[in-house]
PDB file of N, CA and C in Angstrom:
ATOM      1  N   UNK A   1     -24.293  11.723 -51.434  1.00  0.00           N
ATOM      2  CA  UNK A   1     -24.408  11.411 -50.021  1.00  0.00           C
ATOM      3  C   UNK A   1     -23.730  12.520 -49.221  1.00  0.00           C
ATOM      4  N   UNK A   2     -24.392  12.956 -48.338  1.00  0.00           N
ATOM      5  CA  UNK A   2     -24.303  13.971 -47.421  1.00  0.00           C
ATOM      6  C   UNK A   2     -23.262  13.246 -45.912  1.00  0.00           C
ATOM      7  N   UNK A   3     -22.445  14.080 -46.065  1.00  0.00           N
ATOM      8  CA  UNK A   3     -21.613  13.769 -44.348  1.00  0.00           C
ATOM      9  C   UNK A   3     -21.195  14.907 -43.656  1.00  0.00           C
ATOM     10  N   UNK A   4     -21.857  14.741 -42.607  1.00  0.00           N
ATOM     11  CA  UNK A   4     -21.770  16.380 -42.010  1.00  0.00           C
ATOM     12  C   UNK A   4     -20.582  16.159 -40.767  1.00  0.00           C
ATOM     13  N   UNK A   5     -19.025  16.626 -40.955  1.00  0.00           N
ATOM     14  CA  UNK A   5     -17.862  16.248 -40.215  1.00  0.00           C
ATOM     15  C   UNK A   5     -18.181  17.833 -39.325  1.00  0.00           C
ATOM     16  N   UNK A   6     -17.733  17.157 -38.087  1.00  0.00           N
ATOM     17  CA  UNK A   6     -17.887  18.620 -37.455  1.00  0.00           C
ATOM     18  C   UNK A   6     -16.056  18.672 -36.624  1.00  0.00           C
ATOM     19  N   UNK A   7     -15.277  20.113 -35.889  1.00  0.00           N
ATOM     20  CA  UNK A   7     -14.100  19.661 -35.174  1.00  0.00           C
ATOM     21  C   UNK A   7     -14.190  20.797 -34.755  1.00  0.00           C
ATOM     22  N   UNK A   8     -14.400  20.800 -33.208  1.00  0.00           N
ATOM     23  CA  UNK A   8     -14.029  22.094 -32.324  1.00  0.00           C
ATOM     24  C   UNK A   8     -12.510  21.877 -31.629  1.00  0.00           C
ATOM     25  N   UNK A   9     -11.921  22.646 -32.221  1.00  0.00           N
ATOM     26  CA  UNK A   9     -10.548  23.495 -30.506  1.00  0.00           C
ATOM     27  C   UNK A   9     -11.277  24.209 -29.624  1.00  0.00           C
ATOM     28  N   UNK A  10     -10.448  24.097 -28.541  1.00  0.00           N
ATOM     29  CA  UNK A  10     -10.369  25.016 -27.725  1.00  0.00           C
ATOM     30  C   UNK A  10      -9.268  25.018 -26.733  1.00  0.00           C
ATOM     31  N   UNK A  11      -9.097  26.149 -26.026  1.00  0.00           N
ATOM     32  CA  UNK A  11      -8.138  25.861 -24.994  1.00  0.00           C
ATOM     33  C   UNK A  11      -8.604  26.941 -23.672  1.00  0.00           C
ATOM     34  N   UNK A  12      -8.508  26.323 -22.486  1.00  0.00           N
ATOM     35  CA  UNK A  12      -8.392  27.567 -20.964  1.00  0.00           C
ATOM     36  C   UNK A  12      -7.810  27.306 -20.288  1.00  0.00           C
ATOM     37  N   UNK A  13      -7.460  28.034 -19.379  1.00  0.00           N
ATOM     38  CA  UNK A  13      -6.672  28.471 -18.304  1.00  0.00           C
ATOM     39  C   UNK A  13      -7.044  26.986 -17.479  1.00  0.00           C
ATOM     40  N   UNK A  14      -6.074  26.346 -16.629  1.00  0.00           N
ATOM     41  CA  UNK A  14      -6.122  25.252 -16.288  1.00  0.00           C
ATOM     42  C   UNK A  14      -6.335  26.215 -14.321  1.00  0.00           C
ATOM     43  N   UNK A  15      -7.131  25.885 -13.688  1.00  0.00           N
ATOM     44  CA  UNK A  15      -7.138  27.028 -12.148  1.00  0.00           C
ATOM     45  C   UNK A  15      -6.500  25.641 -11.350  1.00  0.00           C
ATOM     46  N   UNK A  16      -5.866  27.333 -11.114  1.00  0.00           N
ATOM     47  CA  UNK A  16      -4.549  26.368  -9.763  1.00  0.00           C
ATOM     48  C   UNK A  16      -3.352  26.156 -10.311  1.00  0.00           C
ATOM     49  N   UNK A  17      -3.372  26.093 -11.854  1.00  0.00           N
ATOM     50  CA  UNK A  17      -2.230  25.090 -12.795  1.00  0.00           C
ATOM     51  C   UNK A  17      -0.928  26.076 -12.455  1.00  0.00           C
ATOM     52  N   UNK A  18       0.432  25.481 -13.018  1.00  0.00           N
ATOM     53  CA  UNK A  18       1.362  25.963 -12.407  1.00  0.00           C
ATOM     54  C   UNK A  18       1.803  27.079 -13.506  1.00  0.00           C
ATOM     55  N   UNK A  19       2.484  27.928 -13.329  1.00  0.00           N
ATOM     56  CA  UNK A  19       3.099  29.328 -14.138  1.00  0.00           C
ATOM     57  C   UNK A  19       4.372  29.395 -13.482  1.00  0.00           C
ATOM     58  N   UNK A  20       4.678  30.237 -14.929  1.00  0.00           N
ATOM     59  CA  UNK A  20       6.462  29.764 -14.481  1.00  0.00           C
ATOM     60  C   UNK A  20       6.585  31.578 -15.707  1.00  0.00           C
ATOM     61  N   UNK A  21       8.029  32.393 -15.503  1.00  0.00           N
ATOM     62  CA  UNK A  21       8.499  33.650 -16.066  1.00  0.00           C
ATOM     63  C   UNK A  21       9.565  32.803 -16.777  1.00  0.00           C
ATOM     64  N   UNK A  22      10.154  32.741 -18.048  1.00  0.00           N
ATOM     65  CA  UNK A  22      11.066  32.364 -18.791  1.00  0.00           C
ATOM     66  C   UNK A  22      11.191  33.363 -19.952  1.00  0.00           C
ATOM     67  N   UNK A  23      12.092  33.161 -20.964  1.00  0.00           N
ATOM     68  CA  UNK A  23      12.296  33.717 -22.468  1.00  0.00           C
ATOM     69  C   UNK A  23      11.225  33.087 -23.079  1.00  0.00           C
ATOM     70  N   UNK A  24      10.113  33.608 -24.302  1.00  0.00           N
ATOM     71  CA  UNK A  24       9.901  33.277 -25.016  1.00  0.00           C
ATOM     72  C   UNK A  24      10.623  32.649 -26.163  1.00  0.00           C
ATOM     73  N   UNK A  25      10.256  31.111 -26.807  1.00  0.00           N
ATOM     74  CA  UNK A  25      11.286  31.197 -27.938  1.00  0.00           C
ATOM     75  C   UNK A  25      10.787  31.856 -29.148  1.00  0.00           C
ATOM     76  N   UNK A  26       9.272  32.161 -29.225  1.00  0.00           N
ATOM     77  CA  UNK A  26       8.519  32.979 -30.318  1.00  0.00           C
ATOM     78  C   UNK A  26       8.986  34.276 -30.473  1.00  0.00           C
ATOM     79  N   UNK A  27       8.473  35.031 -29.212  1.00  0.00           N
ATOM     80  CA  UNK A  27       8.262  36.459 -29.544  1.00  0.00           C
ATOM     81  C   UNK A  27       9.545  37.121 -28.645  1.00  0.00           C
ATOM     82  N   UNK A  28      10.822  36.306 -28.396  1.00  0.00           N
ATOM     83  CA  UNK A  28      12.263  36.409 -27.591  1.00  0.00           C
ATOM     84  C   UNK A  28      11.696  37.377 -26.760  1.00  0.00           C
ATOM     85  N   UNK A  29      10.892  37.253 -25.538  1.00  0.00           N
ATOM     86  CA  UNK A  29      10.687  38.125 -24.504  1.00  0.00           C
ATOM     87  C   UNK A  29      10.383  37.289 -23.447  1.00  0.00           C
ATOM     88  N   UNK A  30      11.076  38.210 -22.386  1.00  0.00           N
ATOM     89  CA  UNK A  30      10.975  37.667 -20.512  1.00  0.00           C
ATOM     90  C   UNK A  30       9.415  37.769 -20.405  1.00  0.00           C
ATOM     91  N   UNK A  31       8.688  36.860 -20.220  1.00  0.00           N
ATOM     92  CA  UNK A  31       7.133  36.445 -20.026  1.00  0.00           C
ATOM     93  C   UNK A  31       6.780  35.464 -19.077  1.00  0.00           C
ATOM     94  N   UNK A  32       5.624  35.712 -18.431  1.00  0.00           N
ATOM     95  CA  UNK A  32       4.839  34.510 -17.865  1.00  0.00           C
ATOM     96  C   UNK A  32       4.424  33.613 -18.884  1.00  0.00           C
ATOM     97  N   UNK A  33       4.301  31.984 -18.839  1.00  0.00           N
ATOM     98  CA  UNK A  33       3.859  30.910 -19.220  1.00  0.00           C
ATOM     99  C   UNK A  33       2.596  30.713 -17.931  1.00  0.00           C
ATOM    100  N   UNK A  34       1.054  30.631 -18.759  1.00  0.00           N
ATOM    101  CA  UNK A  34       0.546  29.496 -17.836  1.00  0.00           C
ATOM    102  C   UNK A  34      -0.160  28.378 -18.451  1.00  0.00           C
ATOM    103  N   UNK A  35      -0.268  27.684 -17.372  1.00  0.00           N
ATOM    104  CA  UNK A  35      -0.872  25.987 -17.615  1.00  0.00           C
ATOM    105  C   UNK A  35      -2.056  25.953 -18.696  1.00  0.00           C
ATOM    106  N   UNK A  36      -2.444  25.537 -19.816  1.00  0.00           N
ATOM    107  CA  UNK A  36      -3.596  25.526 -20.369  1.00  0.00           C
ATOM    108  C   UNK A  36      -4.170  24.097 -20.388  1.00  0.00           C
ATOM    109  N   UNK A  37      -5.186  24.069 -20.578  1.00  0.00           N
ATOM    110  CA  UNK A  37      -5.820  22.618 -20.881  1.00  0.00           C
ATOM    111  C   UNK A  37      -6.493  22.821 -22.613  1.00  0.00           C
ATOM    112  N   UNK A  38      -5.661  21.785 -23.666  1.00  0.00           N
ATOM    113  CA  UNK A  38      -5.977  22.608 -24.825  1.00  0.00           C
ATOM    114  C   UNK A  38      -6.793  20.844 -25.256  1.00  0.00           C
ATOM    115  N   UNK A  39      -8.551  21.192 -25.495  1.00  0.00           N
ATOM    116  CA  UNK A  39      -9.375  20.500 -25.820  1.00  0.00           C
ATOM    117  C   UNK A  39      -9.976  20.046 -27.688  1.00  0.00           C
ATOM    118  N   UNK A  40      -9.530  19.040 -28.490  1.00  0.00           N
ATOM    119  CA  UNK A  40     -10.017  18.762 -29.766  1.00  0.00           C
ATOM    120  C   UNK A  40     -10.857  17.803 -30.069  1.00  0.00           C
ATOM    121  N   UNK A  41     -12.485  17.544 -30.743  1.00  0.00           N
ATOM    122  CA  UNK A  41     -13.297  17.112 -30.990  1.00  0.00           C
ATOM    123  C   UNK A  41     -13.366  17.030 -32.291  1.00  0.00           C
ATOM    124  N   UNK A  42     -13.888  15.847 -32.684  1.00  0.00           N
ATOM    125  CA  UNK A  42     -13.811  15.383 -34.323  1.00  0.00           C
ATOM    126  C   UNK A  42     -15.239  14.280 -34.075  1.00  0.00           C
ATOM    127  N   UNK A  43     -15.812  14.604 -35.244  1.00  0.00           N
ATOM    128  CA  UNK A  43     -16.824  13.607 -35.286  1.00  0.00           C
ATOM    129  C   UNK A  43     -17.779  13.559 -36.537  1.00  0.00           C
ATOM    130  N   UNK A  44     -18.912  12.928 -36.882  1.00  0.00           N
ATOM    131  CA  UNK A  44     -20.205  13.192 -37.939  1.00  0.00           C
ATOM    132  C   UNK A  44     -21.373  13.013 -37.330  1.00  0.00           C
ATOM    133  N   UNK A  45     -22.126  14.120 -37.958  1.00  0.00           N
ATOM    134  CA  UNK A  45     -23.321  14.565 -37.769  1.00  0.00           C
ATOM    135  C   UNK A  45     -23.125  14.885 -36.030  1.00  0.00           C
ATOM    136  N   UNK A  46     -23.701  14.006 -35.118  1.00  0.00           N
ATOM    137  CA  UNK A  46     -23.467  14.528 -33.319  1.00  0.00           C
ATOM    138  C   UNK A  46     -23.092  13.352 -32.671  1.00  0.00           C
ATOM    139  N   UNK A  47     -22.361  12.809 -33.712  1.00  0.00           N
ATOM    140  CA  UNK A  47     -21.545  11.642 -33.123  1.00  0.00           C
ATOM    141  C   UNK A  47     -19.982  12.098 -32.909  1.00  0.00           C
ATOM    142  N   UNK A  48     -19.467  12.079 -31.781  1.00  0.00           N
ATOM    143  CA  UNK A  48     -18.019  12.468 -31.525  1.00  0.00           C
ATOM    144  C   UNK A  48     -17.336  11.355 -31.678  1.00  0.00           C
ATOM    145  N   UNK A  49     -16.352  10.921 -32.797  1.00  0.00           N
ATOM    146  CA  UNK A  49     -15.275   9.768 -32.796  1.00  0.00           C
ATOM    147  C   UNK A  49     -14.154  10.427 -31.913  1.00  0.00           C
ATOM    148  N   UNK A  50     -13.926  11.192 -31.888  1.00  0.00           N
ATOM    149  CA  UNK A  50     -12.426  11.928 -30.898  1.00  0.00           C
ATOM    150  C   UNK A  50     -12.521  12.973 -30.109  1.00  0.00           C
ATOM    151  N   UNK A  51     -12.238  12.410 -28.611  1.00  0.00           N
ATOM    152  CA  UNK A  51     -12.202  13.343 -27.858  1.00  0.00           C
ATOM    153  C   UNK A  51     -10.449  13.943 -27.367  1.00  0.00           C
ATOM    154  N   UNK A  52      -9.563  14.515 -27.126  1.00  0.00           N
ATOM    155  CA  UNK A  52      -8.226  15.029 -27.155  1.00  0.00           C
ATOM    156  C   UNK A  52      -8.045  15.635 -26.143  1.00  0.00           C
ATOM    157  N   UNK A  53      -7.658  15.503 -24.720  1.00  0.00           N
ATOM    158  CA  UNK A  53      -7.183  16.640 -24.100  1.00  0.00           C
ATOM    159  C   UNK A  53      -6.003  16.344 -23.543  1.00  0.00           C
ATOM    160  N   UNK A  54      -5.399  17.698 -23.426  1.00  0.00           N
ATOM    161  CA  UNK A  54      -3.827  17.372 -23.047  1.00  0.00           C
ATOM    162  C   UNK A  54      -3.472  19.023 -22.198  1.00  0.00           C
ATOM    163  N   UNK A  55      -2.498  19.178 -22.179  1.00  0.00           N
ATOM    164  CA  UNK A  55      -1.815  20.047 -21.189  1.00  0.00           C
ATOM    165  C   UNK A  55      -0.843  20.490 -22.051  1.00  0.00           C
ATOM    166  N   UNK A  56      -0.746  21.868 -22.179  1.00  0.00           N
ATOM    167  CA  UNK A  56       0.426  23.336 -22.450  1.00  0.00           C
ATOM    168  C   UNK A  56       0.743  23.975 -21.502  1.00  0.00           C
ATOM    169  N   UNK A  57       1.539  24.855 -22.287  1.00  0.00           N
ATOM    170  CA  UNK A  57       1.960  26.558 -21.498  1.00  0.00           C
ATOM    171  C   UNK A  57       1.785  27.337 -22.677  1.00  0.00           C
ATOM    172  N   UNK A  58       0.883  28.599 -22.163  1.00  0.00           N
ATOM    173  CA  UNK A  58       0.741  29.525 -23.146  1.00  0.00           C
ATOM    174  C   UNK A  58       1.380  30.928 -23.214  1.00  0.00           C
ATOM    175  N   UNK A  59       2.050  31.419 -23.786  1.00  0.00           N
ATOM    176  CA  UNK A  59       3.102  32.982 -23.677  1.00  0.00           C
ATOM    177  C   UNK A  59       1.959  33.748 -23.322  1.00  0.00           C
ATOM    178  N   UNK A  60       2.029  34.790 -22.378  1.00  0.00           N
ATOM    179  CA  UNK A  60       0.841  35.916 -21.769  1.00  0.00           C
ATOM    180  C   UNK A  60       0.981  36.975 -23.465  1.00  0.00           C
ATOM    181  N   UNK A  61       2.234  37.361 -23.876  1.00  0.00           N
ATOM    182  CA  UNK A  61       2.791  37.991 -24.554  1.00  0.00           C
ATOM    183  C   UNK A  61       1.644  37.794 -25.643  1.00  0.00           C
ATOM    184  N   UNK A  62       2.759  36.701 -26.791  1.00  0.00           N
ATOM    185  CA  UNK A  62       2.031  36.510 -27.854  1.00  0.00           C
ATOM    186  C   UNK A  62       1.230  35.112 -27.899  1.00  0.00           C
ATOM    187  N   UNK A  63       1.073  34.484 -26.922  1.00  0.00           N
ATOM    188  CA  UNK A  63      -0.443  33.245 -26.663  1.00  0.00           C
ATOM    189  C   UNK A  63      -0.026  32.321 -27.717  1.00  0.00           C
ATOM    190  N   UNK A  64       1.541  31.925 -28.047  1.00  0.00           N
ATOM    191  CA  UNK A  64       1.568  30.647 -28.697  1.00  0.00           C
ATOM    192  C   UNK A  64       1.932  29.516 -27.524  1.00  0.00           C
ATOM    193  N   UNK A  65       1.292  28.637 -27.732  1.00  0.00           N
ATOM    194  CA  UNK A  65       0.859  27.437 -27.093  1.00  0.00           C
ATOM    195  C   UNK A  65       2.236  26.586 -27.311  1.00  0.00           C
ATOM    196  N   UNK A  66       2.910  25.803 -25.981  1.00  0.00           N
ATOM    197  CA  UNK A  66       3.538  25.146 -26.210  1.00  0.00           C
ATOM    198  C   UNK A  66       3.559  23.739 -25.512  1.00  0.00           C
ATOM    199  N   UNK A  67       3.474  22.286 -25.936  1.00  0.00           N
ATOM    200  CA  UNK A  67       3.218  21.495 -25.899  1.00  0.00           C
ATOM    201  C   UNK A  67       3.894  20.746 -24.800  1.00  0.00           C
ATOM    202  N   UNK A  68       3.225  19.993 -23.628  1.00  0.00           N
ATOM    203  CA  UNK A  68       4.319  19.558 -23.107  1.00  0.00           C
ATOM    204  C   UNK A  68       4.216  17.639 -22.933  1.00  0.00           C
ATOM    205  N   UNK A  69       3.948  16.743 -24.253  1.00  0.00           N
ATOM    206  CA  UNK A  69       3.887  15.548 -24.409  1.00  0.00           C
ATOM    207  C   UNK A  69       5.326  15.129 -24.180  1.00  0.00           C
ATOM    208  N   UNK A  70       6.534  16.146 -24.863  1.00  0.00           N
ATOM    209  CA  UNK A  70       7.719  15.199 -24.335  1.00  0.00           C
ATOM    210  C   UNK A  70       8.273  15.421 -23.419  1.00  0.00           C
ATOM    211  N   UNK A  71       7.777  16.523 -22.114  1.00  0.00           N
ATOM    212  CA  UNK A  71       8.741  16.649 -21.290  1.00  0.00           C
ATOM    213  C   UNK A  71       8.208  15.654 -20.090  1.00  0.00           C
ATOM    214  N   UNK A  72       8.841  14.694 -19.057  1.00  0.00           N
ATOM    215  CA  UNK A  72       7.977  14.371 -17.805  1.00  0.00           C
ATOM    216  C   UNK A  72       7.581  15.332 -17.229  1.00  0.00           C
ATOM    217  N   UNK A  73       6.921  14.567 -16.104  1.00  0.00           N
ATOM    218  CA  UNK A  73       5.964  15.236 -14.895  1.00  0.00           C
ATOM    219  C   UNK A  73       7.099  15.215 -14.137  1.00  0.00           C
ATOM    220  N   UNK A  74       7.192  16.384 -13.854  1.00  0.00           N
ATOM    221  CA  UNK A  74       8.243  16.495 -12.374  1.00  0.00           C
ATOM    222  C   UNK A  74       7.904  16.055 -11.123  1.00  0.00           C
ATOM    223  N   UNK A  75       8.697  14.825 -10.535  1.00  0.00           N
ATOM    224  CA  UNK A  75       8.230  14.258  -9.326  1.00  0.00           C
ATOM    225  C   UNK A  75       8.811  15.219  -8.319  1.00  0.00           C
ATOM    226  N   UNK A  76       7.689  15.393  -7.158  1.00  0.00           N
ATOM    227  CA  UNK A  76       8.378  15.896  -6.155  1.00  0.00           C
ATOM    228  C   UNK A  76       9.299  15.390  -5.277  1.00  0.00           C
ATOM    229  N   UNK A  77      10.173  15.661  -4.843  1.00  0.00           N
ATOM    230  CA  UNK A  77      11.012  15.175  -3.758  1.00  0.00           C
ATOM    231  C   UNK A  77      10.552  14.878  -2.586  1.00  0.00           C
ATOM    232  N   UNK A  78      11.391  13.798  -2.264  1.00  0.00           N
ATOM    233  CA  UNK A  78      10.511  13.166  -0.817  1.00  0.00           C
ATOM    234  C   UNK A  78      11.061  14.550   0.381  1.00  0.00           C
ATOM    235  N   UNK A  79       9.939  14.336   1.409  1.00  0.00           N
ATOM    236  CA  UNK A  79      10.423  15.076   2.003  1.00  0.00           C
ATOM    237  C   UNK A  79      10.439  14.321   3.250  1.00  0.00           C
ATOM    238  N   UNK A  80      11.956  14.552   4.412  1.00  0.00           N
ATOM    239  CA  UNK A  80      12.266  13.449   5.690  1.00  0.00           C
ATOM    240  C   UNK A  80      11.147  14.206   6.885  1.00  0.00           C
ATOM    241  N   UNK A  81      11.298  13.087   7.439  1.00  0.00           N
ATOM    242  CA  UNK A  81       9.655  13.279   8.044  1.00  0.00           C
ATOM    243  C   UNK A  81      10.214  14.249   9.463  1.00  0.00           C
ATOM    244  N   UNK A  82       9.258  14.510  10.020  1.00  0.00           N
ATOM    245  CA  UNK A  82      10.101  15.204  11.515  1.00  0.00           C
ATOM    246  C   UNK A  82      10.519  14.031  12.093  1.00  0.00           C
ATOM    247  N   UNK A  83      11.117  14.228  13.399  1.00  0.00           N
ATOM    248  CA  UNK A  83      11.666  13.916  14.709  1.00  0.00           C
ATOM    249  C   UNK A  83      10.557  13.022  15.220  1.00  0.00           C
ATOM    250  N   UNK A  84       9.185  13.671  15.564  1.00  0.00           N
ATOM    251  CA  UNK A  84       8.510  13.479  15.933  1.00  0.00           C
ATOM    252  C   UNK A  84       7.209  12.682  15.702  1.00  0.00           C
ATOM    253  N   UNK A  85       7.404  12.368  14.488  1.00  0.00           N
ATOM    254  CA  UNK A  85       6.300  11.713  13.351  1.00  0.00           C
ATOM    255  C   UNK A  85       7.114  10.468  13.542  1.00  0.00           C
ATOM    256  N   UNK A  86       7.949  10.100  13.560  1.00  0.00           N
ATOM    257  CA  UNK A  86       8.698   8.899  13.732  1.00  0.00           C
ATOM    258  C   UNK A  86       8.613   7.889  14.252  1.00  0.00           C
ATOM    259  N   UNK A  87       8.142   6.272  13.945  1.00  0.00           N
ATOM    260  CA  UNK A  87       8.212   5.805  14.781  1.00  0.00           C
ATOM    261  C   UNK A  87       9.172   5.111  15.842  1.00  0.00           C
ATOM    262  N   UNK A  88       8.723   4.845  16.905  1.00  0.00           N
ATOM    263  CA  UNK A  88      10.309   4.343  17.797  1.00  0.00           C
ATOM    264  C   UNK A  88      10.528   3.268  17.251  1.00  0.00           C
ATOM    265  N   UNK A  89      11.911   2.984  17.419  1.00  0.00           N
ATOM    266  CA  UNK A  89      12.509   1.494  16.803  1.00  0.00           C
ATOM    267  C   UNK A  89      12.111   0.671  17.935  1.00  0.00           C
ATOM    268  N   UNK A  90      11.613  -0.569  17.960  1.00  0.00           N
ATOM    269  CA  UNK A  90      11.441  -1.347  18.569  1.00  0.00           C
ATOM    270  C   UNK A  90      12.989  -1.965  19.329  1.00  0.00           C
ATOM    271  N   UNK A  91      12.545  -1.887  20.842  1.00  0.00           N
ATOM    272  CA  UNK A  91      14.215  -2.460  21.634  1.00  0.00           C
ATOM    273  C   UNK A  91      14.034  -4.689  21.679  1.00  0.00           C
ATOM    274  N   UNK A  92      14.995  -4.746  21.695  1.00  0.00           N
ATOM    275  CA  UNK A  92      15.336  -6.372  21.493  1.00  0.00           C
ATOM    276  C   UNK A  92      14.560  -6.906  23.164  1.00  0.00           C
ATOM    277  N   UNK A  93      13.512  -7.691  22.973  1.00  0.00           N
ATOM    278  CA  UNK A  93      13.289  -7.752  24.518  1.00  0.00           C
ATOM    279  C   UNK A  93      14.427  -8.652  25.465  1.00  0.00           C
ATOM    280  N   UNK A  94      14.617  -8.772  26.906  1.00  0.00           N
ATOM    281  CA  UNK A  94      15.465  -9.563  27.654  1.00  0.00           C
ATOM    282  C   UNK A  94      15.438 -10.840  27.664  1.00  0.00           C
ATOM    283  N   UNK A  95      15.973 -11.722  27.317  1.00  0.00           N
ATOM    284  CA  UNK A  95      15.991 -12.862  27.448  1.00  0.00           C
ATOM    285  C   UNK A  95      15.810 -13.688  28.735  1.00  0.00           C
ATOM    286  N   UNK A  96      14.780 -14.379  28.887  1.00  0.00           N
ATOM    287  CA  UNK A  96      14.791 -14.694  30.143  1.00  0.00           C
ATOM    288  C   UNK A  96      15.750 -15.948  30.733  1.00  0.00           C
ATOM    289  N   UNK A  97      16.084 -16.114  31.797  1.00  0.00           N
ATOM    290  CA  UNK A  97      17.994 -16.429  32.370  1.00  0.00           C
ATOM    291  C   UNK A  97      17.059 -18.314  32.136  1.00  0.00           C
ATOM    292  N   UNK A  98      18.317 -18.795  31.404  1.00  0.00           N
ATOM    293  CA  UNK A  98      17.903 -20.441  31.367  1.00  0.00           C
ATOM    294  C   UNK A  98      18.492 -21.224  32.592  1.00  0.00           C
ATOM    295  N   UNK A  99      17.531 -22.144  32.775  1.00  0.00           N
ATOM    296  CA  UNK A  99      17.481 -23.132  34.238  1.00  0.00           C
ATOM    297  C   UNK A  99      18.449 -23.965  33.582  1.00  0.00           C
ATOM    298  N   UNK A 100      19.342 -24.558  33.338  1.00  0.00           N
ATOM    299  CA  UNK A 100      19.477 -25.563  32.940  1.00  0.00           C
ATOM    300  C   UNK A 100      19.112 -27.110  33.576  1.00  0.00           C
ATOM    301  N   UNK A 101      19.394 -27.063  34.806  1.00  0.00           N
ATOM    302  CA  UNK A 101      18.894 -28.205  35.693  1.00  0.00           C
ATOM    303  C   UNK A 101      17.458 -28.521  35.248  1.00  0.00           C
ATOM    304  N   UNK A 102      16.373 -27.221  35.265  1.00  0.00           N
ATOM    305  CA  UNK A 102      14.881 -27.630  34.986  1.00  0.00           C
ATOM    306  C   UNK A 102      14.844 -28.244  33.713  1.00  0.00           C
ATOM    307  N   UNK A 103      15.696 -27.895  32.270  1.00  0.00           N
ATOM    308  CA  UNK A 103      15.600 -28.370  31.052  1.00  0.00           C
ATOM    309  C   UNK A 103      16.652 -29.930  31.024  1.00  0.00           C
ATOM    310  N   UNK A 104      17.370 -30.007  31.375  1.00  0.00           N
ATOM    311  CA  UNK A 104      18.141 -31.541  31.944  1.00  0.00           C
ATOM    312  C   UNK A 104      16.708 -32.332  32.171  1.00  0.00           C
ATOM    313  N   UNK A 105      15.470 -31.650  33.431  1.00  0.00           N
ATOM    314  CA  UNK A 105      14.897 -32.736  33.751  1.00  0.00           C
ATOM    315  C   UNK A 105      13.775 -32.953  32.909  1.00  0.00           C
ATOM    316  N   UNK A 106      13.812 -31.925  32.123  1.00  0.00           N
ATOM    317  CA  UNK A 106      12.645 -32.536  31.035  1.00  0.00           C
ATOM    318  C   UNK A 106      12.857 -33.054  30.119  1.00  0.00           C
ATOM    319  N   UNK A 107      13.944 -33.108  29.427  1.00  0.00           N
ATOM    320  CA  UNK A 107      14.266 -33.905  28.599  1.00  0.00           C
ATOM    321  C   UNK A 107      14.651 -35.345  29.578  1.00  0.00           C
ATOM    322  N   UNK A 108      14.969 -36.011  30.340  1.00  0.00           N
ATOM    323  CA  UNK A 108      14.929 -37.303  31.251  1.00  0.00           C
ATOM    324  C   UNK A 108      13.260 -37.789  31.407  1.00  0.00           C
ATOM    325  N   UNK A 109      12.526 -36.590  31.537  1.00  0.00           N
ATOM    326  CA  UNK A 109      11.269 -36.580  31.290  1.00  0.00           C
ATOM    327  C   UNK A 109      10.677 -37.355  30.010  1.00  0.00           C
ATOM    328  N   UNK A 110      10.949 -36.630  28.968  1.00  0.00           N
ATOM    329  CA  UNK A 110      10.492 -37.208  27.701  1.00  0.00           C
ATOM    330  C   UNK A 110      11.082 -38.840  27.470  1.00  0.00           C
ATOM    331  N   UNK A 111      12.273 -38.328  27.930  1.00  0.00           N
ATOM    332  CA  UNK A 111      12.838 -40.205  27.004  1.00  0.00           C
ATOM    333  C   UNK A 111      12.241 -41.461  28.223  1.00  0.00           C
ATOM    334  N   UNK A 112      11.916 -40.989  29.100  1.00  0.00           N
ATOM    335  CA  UNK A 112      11.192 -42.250  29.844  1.00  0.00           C
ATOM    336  C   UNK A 112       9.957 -42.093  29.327  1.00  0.00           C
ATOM    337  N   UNK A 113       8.866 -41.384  28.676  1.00  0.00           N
ATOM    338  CA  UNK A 113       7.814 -41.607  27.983  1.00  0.00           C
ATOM    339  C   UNK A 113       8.394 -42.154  26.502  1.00  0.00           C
ATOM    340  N   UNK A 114       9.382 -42.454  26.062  1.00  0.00           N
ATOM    341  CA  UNK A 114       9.538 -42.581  24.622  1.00  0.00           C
ATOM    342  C   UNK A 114      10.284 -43.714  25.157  1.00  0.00           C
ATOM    343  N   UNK A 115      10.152 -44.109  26.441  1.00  0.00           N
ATOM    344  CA  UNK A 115      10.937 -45.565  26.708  1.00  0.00           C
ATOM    345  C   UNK A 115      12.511 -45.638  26.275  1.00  0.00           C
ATOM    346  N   UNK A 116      13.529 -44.780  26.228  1.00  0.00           N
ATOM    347  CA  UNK A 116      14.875 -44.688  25.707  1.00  0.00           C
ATOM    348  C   UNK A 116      15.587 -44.981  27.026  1.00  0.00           C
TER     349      UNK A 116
END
């Protein structure tokens, strides 16, 4: 019985992705790193069971690929908004001045409808 397994790599340049100058730890040289998108396919006959993509940095130097599954995503920092983007705080409105005499007569009001 015939099984025809097929598995492509690949990897490219991720556009836009971020680059960064550090030490190599391979080839111990001051180098650019950039972003790769590194792609793996596994399957039989032209059936693909596995598709793989993930994110590196690759040395410009000597192009060993380095993995970045355990480091996080660096969140950006919030940034405080202007002056002007702001909204106004809402002011406490005035209270309007109580009658008391008018509220005396409504309550005398009510309890002669409630017969008291």
């Amino acid at each position: 019985m015939w099984l025809l397994f097929h598995h492509e790599r690949g990897a490219k340049l991720v556009a836009g992705g971020r680059t960064f100058v550090e030490q190599c730890p391979t080839c111990e040289r001051k180098t650019r790193f950039r972003e790769i998108e590194i792609t793996e396919r596994a399957g039989i006959w032209f059936l693909n069971l596995d598709d793989d993509k993930r994110r590196g940095f690759r040395c410009d130097v000597c192009e060993d690929v380095f993995d970045l599954r355990d480091q996080p995503e660096p969140q950006p920092e919030p940034q405080p908004e202007p002056a002007s983007e702001r909204e106004p705080v809402p002011r406490p409105r005035p209270r309007p001045a109580i009658d008391a005499s008018r509220i005396e007569d409504e309550l005398a009001e009510l309890k002669k409808r409630l017969g008291r």
